[in-house]
C-alpha atoms as a PDB file:
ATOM      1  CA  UNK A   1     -29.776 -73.088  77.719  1.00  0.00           C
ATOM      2  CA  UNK A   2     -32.004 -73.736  80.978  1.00  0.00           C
ATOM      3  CA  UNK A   3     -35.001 -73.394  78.004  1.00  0.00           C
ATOM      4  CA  UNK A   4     -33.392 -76.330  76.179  1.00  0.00           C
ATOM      5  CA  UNK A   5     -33.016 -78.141  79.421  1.00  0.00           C
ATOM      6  CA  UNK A   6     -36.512 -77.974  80.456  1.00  0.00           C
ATOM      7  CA  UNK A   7     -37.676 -78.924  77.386  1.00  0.00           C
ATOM      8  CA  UNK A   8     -35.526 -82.027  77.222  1.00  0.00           C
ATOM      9  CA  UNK A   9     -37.050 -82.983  80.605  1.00  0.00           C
ATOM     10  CA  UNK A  10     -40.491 -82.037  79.772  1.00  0.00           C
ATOM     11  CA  UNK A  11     -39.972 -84.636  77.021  1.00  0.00           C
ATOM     12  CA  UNK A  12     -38.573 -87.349  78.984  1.00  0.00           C
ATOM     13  CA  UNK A  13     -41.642 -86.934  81.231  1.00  0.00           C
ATOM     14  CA  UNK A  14     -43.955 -87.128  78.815  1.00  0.00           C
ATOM     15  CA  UNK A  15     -42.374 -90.172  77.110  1.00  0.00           C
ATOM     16  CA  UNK A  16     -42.388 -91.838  80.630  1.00  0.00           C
ATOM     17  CA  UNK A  17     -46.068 -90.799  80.633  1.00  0.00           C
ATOM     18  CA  UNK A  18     -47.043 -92.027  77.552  1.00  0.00           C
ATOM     19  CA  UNK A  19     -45.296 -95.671  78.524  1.00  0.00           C
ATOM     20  CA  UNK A  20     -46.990 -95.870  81.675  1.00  0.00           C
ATOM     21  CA  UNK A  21     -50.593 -95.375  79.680  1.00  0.00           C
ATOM     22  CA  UNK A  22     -49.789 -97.875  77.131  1.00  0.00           C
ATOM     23  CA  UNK A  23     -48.304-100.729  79.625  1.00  0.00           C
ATOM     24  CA  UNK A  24     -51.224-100.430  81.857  1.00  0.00           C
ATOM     25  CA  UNK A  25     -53.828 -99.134  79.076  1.00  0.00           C
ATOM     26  CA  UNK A  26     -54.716 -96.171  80.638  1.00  0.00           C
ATOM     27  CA  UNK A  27     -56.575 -93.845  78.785  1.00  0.00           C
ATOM     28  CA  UNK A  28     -55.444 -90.181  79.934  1.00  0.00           C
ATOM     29  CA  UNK A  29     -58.387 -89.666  82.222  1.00  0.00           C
ATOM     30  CA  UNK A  30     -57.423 -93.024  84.098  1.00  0.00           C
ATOM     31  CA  UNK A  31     -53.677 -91.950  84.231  1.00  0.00           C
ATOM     32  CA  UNK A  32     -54.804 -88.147  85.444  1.00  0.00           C
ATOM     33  CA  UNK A  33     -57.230 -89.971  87.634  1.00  0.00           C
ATOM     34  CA  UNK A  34     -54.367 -91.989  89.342  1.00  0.00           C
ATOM     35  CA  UNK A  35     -52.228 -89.343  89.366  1.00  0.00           C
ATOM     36  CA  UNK A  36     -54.325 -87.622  91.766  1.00  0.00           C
ATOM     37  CA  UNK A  37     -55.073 -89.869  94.089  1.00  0.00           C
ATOM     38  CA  UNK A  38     -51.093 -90.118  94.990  1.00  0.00           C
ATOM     39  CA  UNK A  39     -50.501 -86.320  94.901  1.00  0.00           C
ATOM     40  CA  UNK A  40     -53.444 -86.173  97.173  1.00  0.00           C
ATOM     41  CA  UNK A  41     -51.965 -89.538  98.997  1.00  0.00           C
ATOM     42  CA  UNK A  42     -48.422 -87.760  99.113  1.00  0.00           C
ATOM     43  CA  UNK A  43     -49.758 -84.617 100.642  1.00  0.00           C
ATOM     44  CA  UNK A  44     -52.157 -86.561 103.699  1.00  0.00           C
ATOM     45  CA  UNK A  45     -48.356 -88.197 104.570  1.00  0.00           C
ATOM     46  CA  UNK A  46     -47.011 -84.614 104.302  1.00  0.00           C
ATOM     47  CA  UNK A  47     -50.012 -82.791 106.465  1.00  0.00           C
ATOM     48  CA  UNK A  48     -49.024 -86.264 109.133  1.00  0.00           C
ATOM     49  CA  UNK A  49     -45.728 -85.635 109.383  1.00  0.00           C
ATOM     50  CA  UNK A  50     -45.981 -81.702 109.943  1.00  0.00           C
ATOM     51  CA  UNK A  51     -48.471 -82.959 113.108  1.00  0.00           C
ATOM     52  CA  UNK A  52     -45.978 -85.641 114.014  1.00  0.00           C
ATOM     53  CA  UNK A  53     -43.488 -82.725 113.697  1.00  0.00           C
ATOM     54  CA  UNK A  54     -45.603 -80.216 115.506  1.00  0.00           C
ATOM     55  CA  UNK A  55     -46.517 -82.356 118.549  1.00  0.00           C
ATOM     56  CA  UNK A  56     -42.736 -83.422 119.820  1.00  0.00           C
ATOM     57  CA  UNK A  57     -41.977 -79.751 119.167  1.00  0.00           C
ATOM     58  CA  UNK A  58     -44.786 -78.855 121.402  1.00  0.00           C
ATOM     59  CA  UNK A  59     -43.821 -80.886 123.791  1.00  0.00           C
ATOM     60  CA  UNK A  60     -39.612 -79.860 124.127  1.00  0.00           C
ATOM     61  CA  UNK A  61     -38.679 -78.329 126.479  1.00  0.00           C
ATOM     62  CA  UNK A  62     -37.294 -74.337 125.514  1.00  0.00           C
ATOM     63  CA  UNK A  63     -34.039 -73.484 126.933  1.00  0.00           C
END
């Protein structure tokens, strides 16, 4: 069942991707392009907020 599941998602992710390519007329290199530059966007906000994190819990006081 969880086979069947992932599969149905799989597809629904790759019909999504295919409409995406077609409204903007990627080609997949463009689309695989773009799609890297916001994982690599997501992860510089993720690496900022673990500092942002970091720093106020450097600076609480332990009990």
């Amino acid at each position: 069942m969880e086979k069947l599941r992932l599969g149905y998602v799989e597809g629904q992710v790759a019909v999504r991707v295919m409409a995406v390519m077609e409204v903007r007329g990627w080609s997949a290199a463009e689309f695989t392009r773009e799609a890297v530059k916001s994982f690599l966007s997501a992860l510089e906000v993720q690496d900022e907020a673990r500092r942002k994190a970091d720093s106020v819990a450097d600076k609480t006081v332990p009990f």
